[in-house]
Protein backbone atom coordinates (compact mmCIF):
# COMPACT_ATOMS: atom_id res chain seq x y z
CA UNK A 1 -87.35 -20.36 -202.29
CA UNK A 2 -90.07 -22.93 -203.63
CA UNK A 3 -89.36 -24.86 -206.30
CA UNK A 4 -91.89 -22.78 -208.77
CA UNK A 5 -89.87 -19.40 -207.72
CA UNK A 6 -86.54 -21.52 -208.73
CA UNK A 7 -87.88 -22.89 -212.05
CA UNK A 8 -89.15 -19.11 -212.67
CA UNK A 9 -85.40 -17.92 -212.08
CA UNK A 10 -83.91 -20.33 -214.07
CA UNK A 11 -85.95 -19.71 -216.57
CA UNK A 12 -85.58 -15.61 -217.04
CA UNK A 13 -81.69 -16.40 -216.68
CA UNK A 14 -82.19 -19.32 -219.79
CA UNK A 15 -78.79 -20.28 -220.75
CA UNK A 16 -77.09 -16.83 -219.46
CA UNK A 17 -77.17 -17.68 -215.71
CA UNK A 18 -77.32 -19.31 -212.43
CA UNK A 19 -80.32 -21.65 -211.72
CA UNK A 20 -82.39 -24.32 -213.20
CA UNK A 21 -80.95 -24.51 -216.78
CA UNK A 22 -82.64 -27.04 -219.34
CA UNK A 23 -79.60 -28.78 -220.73
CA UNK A 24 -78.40 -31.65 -222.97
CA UNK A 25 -75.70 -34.43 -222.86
CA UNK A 26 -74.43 -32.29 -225.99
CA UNK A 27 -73.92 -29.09 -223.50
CA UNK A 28 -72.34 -31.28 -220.73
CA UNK A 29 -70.09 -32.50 -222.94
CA UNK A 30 -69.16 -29.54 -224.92
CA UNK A 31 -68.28 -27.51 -221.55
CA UNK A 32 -67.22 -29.37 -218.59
CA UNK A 33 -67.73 -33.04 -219.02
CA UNK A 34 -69.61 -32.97 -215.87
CA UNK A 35 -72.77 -31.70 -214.06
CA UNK A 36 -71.59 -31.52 -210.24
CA UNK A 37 -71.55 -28.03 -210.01
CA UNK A 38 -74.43 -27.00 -212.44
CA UNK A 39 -77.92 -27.45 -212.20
CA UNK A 40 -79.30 -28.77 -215.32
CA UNK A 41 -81.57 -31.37 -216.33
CA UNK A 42 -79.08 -34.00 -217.00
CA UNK A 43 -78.62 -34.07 -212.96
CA UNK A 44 -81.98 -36.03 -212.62
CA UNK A 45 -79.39 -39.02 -213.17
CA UNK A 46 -77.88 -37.80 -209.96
CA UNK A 47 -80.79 -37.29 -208.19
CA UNK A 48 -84.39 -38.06 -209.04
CA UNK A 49 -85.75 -35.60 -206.80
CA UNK A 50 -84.57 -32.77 -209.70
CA UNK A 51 -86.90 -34.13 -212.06
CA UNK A 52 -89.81 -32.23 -210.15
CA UNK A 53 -87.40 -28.46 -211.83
CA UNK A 54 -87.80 -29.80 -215.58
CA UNK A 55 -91.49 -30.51 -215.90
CA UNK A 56 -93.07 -30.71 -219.03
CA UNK A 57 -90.76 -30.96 -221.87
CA UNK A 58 -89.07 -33.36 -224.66
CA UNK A 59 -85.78 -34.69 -224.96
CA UNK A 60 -83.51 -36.66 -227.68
CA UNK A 61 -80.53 -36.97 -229.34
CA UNK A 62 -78.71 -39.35 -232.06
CA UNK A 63 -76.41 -40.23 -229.40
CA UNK A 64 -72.36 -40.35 -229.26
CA UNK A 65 -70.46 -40.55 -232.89
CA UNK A 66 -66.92 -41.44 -231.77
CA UNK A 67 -65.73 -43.26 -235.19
CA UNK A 68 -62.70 -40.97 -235.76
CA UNK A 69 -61.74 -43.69 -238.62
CA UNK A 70 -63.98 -44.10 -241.60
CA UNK A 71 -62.95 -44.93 -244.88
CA UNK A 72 -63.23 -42.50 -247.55
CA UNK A 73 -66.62 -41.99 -248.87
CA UNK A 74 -68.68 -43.98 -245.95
CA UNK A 75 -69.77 -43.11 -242.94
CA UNK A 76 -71.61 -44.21 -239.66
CA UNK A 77 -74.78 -43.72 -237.65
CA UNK A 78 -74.00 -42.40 -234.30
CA UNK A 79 -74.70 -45.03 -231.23
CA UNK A 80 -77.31 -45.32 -228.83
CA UNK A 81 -79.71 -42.46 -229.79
CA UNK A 82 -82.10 -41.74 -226.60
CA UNK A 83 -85.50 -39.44 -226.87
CA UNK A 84 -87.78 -39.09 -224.06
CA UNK A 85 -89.56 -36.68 -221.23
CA UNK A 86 -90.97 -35.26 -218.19
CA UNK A 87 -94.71 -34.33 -217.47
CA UNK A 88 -96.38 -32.82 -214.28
CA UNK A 89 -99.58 -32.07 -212.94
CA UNK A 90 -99.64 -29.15 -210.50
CA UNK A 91 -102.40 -29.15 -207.36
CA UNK A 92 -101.76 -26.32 -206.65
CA UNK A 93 -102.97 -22.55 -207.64
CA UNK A 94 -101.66 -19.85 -210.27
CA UNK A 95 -99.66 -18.45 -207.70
CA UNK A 96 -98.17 -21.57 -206.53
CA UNK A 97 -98.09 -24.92 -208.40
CA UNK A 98 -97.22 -26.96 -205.37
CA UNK A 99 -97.94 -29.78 -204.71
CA UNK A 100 -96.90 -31.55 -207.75
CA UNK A 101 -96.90 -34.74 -208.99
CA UNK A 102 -94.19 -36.02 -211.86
CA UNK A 103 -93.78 -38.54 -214.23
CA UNK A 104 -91.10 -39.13 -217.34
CA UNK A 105 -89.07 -41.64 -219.01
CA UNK A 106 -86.07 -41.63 -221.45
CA UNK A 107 -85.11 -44.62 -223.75
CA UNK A 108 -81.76 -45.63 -225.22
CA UNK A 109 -79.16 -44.20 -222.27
CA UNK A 110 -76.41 -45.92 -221.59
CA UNK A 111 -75.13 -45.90 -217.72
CA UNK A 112 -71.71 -45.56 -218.18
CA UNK A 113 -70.87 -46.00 -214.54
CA UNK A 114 -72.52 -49.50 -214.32
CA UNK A 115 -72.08 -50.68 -217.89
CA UNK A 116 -68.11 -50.22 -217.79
CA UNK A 117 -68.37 -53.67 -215.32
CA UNK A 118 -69.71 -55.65 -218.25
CA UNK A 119 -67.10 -57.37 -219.74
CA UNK A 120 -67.01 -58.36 -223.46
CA UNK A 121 -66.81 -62.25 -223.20
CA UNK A 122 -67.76 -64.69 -220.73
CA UNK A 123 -65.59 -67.76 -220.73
CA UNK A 124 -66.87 -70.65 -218.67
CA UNK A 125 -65.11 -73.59 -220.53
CA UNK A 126 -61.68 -74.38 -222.52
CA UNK A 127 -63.85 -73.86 -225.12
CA UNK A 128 -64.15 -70.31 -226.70
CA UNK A 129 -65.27 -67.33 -224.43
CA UNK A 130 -69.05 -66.55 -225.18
CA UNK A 131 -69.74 -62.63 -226.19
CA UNK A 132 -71.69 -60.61 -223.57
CA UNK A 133 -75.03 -59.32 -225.57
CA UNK A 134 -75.14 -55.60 -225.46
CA UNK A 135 -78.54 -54.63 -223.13
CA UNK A 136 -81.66 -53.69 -225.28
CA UNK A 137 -84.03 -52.35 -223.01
CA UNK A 138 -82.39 -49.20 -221.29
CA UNK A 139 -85.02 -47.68 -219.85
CA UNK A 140 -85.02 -44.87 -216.95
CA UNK A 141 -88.57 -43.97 -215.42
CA UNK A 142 -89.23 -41.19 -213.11
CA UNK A 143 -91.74 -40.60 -210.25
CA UNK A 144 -91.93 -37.55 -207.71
CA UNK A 145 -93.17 -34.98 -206.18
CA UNK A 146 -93.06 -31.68 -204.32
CA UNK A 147 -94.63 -30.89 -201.04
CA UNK A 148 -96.45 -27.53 -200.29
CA UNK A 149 -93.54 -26.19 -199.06
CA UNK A 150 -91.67 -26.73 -202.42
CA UNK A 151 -88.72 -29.65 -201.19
CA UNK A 152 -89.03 -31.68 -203.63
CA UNK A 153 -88.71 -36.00 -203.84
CA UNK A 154 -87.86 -38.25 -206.72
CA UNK A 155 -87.40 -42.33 -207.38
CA UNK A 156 -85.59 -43.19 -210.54
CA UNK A 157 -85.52 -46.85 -212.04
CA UNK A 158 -83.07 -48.19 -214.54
CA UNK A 159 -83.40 -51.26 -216.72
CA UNK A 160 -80.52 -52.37 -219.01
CA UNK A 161 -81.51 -56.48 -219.85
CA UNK A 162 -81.04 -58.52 -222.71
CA UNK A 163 -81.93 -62.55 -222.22
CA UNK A 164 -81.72 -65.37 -224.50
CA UNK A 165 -80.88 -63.01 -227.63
CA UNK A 166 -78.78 -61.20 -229.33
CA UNK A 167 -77.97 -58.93 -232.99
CA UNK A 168 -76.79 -61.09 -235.61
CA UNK A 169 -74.50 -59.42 -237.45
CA UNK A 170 -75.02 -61.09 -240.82
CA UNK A 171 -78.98 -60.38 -241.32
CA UNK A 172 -79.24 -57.10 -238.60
CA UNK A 173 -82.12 -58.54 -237.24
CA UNK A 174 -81.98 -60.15 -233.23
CA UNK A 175 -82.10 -64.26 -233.34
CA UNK A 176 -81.98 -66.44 -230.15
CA UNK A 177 -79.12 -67.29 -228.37
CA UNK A 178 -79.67 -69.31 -225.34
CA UNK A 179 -76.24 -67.81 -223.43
CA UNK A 180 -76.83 -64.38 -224.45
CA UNK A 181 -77.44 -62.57 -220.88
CA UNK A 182 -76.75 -59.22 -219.90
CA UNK A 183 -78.40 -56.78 -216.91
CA UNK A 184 -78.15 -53.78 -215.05
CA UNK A 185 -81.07 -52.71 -212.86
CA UNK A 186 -80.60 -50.03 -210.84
CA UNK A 187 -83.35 -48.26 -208.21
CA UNK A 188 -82.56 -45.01 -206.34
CA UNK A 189 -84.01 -41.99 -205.05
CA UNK A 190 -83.13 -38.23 -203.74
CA UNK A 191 -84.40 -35.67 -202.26
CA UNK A 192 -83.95 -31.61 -202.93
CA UNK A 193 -84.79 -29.16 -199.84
CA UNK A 194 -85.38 -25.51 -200.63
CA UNK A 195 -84.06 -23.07 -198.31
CA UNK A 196 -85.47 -19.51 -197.42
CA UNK A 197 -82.13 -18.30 -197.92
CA UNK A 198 -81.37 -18.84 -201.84
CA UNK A 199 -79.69 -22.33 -200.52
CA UNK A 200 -80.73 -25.58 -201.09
CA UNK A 201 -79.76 -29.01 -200.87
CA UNK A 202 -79.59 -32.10 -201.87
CA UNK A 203 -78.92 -36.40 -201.60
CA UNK A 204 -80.16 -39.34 -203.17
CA UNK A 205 -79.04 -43.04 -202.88
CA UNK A 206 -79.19 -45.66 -205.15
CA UNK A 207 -78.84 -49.97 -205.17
CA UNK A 208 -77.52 -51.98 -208.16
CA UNK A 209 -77.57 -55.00 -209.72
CA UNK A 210 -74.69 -56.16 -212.28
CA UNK A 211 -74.89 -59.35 -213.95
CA UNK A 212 -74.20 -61.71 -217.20
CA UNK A 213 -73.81 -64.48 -218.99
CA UNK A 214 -73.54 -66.90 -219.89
CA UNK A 215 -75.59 -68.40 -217.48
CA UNK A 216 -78.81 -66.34 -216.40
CA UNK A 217 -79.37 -65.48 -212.98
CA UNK A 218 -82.05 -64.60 -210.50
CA UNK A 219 -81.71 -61.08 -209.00
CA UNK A 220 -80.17 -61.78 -205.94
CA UNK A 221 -78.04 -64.19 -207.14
CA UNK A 222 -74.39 -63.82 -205.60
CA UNK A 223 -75.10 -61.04 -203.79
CA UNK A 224 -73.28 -58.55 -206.19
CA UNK A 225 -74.81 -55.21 -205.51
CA UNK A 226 -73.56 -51.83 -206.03
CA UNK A 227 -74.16 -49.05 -203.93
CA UNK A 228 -74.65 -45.56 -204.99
CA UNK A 229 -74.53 -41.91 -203.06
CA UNK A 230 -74.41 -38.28 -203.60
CA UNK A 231 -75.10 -35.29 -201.87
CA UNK A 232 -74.46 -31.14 -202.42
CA UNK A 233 -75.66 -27.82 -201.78
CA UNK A 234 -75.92 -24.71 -203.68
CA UNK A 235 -75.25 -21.43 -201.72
CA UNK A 236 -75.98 -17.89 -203.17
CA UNK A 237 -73.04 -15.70 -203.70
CA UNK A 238 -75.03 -12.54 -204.26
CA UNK A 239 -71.94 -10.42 -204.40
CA UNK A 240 -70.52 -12.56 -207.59
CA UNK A 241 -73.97 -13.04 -209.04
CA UNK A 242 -73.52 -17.00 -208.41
CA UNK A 243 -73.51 -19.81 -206.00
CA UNK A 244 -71.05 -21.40 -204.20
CA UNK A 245 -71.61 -25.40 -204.34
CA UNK A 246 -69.68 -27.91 -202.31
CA UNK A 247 -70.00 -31.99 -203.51
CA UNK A 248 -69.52 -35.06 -202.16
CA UNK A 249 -69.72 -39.04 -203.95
CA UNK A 250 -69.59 -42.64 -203.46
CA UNK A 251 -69.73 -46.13 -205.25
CA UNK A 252 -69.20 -48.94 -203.95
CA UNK A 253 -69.71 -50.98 -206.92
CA UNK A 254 -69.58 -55.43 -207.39
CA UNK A 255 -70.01 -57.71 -210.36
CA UNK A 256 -68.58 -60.86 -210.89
CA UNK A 257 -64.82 -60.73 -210.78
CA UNK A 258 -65.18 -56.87 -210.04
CA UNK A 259 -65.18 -55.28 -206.56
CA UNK A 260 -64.60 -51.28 -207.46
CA UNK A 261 -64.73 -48.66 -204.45
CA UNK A 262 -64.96 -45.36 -205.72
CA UNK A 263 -65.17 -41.83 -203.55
CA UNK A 264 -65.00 -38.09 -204.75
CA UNK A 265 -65.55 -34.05 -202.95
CA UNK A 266 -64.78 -31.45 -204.03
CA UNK A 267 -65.96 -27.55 -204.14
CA UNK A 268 -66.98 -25.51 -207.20
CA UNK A 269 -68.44 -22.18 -208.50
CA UNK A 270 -70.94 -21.33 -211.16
CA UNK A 271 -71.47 -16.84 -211.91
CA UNK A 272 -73.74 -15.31 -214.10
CA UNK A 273 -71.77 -13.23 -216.64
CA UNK A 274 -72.56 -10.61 -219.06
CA UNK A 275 -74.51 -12.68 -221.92
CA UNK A 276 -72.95 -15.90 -220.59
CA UNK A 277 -72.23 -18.55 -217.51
CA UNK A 278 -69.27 -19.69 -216.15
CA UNK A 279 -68.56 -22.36 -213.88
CA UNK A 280 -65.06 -24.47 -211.94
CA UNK A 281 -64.62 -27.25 -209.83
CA UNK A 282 -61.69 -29.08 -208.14
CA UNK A 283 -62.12 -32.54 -206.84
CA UNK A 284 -60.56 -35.00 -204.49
CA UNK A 285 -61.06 -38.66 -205.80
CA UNK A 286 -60.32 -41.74 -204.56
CA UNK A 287 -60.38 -45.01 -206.58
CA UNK A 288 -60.09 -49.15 -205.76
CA UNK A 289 -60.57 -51.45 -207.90
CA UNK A 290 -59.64 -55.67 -207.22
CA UNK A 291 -60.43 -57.78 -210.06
CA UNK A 292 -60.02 -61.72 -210.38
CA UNK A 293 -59.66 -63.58 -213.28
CA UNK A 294 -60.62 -60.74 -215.78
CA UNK A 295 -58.28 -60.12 -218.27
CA UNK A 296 -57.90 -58.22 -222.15
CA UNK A 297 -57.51 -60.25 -224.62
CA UNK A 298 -55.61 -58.79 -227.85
CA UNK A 299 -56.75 -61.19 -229.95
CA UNK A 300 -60.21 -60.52 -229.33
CA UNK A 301 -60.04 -56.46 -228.55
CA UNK A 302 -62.05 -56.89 -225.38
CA UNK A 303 -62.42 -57.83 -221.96
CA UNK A 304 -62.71 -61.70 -220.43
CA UNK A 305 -64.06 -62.58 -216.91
CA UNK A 306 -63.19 -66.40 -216.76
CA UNK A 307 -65.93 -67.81 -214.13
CA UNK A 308 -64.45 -71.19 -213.99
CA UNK A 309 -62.94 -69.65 -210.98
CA UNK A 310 -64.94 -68.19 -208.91
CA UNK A 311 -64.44 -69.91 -205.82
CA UNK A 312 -60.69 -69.48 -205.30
CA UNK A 313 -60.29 -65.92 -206.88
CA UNK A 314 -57.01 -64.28 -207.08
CA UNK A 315 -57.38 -60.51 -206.57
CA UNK A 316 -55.17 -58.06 -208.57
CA UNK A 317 -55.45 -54.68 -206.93
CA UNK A 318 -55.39 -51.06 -208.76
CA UNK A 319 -55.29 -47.83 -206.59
CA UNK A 320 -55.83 -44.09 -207.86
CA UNK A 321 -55.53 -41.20 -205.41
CA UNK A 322 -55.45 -37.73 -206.31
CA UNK A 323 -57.67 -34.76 -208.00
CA UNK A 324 -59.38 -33.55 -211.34
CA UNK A 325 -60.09 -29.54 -212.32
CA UNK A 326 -62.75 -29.04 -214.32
CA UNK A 327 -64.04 -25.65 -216.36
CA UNK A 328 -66.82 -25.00 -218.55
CA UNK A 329 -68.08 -21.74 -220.41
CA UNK A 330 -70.49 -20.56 -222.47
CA UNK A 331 -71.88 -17.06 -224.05
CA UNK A 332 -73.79 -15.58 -226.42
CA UNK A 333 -71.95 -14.04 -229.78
CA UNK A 334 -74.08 -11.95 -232.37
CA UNK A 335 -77.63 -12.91 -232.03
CA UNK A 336 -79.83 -13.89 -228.59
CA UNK A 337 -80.56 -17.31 -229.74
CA UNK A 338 -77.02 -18.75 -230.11
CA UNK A 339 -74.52 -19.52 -227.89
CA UNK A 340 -70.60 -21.15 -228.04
CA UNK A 341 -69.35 -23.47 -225.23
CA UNK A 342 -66.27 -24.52 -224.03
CA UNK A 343 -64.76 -26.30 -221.45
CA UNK A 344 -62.39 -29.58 -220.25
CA UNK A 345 -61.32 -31.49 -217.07
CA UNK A 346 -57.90 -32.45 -216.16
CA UNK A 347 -57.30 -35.53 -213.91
CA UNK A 348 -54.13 -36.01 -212.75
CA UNK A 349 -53.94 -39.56 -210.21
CA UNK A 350 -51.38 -41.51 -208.63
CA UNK A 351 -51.46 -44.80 -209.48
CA UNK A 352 -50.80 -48.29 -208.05
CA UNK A 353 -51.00 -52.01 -208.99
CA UNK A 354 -50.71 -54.81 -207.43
CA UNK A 355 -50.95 -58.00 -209.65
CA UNK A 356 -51.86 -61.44 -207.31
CA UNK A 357 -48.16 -63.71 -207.82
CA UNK A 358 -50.96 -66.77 -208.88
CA UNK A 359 -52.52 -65.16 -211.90
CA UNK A 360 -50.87 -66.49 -214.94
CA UNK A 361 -51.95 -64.43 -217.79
CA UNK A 362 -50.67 -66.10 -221.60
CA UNK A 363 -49.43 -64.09 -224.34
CA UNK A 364 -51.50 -61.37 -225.20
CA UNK A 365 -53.87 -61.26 -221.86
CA UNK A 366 -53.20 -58.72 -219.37
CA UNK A 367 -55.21 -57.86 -216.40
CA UNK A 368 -56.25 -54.67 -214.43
CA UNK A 369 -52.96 -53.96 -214.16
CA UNK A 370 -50.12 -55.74 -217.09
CA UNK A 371 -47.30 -55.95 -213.28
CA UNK A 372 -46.70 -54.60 -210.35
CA UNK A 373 -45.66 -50.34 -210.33
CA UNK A 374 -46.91 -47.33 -209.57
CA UNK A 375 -47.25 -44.48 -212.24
CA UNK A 376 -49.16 -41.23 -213.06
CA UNK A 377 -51.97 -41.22 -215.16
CA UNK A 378 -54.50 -38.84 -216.47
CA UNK A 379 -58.11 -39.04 -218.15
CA UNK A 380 -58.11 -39.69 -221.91
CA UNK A 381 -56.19 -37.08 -224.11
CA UNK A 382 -57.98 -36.56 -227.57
CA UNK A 383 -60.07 -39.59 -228.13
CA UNK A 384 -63.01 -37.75 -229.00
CA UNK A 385 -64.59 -39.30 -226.19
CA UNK A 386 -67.06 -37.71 -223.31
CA UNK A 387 -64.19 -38.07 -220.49
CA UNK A 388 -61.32 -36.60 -222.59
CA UNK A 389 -59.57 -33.61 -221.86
CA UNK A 390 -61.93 -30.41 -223.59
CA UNK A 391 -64.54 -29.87 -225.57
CA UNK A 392 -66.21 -27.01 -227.94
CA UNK A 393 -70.19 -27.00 -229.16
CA UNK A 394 -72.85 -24.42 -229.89
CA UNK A 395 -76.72 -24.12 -228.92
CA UNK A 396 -79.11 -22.74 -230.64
CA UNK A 397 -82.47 -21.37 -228.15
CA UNK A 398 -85.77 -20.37 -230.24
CA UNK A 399 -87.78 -18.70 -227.54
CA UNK A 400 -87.24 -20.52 -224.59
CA UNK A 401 -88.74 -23.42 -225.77
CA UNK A 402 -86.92 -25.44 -228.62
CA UNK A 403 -82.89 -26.02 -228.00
CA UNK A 404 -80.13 -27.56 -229.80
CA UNK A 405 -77.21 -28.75 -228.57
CA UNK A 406 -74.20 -29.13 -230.96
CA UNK A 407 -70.83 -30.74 -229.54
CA UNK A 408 -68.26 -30.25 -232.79
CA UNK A 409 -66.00 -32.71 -233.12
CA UNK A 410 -62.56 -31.68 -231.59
CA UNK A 411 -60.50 -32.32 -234.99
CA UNK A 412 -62.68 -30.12 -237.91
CA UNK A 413 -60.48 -27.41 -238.07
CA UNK A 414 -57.38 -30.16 -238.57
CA UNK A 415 -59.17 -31.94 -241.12
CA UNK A 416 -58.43 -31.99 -245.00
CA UNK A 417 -61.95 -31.05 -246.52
CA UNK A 418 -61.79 -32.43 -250.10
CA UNK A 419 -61.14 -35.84 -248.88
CA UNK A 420 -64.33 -36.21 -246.77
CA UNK A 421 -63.99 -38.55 -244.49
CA UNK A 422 -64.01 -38.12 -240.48
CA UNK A 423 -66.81 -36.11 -238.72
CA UNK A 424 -67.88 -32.37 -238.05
CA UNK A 425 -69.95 -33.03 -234.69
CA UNK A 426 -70.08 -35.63 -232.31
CA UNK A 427 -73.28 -35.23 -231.00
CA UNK A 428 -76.51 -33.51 -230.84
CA UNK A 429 -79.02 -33.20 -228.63
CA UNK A 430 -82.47 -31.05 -228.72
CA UNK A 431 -85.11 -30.37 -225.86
CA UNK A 432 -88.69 -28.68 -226.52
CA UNK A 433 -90.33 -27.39 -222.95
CA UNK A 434 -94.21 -27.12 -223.26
């Protein structure tokens, strides 16, 4: 099955089945949190090689609105809004477009898996610890290709930076600031081989490059790189009218003060129902994370990394073993062009720390790990967050073409209306193929 054959499929299925699906962060969020055992075109994050599936077509969204406190009668813009897309040129003939060549771009995302090493101050002196600029460029730029034969190759690039400036909060317009420095740049690529057989598969691997102020640095500065793999395969299960698709991960992820080893595998399954999709996955995951002289500060509601000691570091040490389940649903209720979603993950993990005997944290200032234990823990209950527990949200499809993604915000049916604060959705997201 060429890549044309599996965009065709995808596309007579639309939202109701197995196969290339064009999707939203909205949709991931509202039913399943993640998209390892889906194939949509959020998973050209994964792998840039998938890129080639989703040609032609617009994305954007207002981003995440996670206030869950306003006061009554205001309200807030939701963060990092993103808008974007993906254009090909086929060389091929009506009856098959391959080769291809692709382009595409998307401003405004956030990586959460590389941006969560940033801390929130830099403190390099007694003096007070100087705040890490958030990253202004946030760029991701595609480039690939399929062969005659359909497999299919992709390189992704992605540029977080912000140097020598920074928002002042006062006017809302950026002013300079010599020790404002922030980056993430991060270059990987992936392949995606389709098989005869209704199987295919796929891997990329990815490098990348963490650093901050207040100082600025030169890329290879330190030697702090992070290290990025994936890898699964989709296999047809004709008899359930799905496909069968095992997973496997790995980070091995350093910044300064931060050396974070992270693995995950698991198996799921994704079946074509009657006016609907369905899809669950169980995980293994593995988690290490040693940290030196970073630490929360109360008094300043964020995170520290103290470089005054970076050559004698004292490691603390946090472990995580164990597994997640996620689910995620949707169908279509009383018309063609709409659809509810549902879905959640549940991580349950082991935990243990192990805080160095030399750090001496002060009132107020923890690190990793506040002492020495081990403990349960679980992903984030309610916070209204992407990694919390469920999540519920409605699309709207007008012919194929233009789609809406709605995630509703998990406390609107607990919410007093004539007061009028909170939110009704948390995001929304919209594609247009062409």
């Amino acid at each position: 099955m060429n890549l044309r054959t599996a965009a065709a499929f995808g596309a007579a299925f639309g939202i109701l089945g197995v196969g290339s699906a064009f999707a939203t962060f909205a949709r991931v969020e509202s039913m399943g949190k993640n998209t390892t055992y889906i194939m949509d075109d959020v998973s050209i994050f994964d792998n840039p090689a998938n890129a080639n599936l989703y040609s032609n077509y617009l994305i954007g969204g207002f981003g995440s609105y996670t206030d869950n406190n306003p006061a009554i009668g205001e309200n807030s813009d939701p963060k990092h809004p993103t808008f974007g897309g993906i254009f090909s040129i086929s060389f091929g003939d009506d009856n098959n477009p391959d080769p291809k060549f692709t382009i595409g771009g998307l401003f405004g995302r956030v990586n959460s898996d590389l941006a969560m090493y940033l801390p929130q101050y830099v403190k390099s002196s007694e003096k007070d610890a100087v705040p890490v600029p958030e990253t202004v460029t946030n760029f991701d730029g595609f480039l690939g290709g399929t062969f005659s034969s359909g497999d299919a190759w992709g390189l992704h690039i992605y540029i977080a930076h912000q140097d020598g400036g920074d928002l002042d909060a006062e006017s809302g317009t950026y002013q300079p600031n010599s020790k404002a420095y922030a980056s993430i740049v991060q270059a990987d690529g992936g392949l995606n081989f389709q098989m005869g057989s209704g199987t295919s598969y796929e891997a990329s691997f990815g490098l990348a490059r963490i650093q901050y102020g207040p100082d600025h640095h030169n890329f290879f500065d330190d030697g702090d790189f992070t290290f990025l793999a994936k890898a699964r395969a989709f296999f047809t299960l004709e008899a359930l009218d799905g496909e069968l698709v095992p997973a496997l991960s790995m980070k091995l992820a350093q910044a300064p003060g931060i050396d974070d080893k992270h693995a995950q595998a698991g198996m799921g399954i994704n079946i074509a129902m009657n006016r609907g999709f369905f899809w669950l996955g169980a995980d293994f995951i593995w988690n290490q994370m040693k940290a030196h002289d970073w630490y929360y500060d109360n008094s300043k509601a964020g995170w520290v990394y103290d470089s005054r000691n970076e050559d004698d570091p004292h490691w603390d040490k946090r472990s995580d073993i164990g597994g997640k389940i996620s689910f995620g649903i949707e169908r279509n209720i009383w018309w063609d062009w709409f659809v509810i979603r549902v879905g959640g993950q549940k991580a349950i993990l082991y935990t243990d720390c192990d805080v160095n005997s030399n750090n001496k944290y002060s009132a107020g200032q923890y690190g990793i790990c506040k002492d020495d234990g081990t403990f349960f823990s679980t992903n984030p209950l309610a916070d209204g967050t992407a990694d919390d527990h469920v999540g519920f949200g409605f699309g709207i499809n007008i012919e194929e073409r233009l789609k809406i993604d709605v995630t509703v915000a998990e406390d609107v049916l607990f919410r007093n209306p004539f007061q009028g604060e909170g939110r009704i959705f948390s995001r929304l997201d919209a594609t247009y193929s062409f």
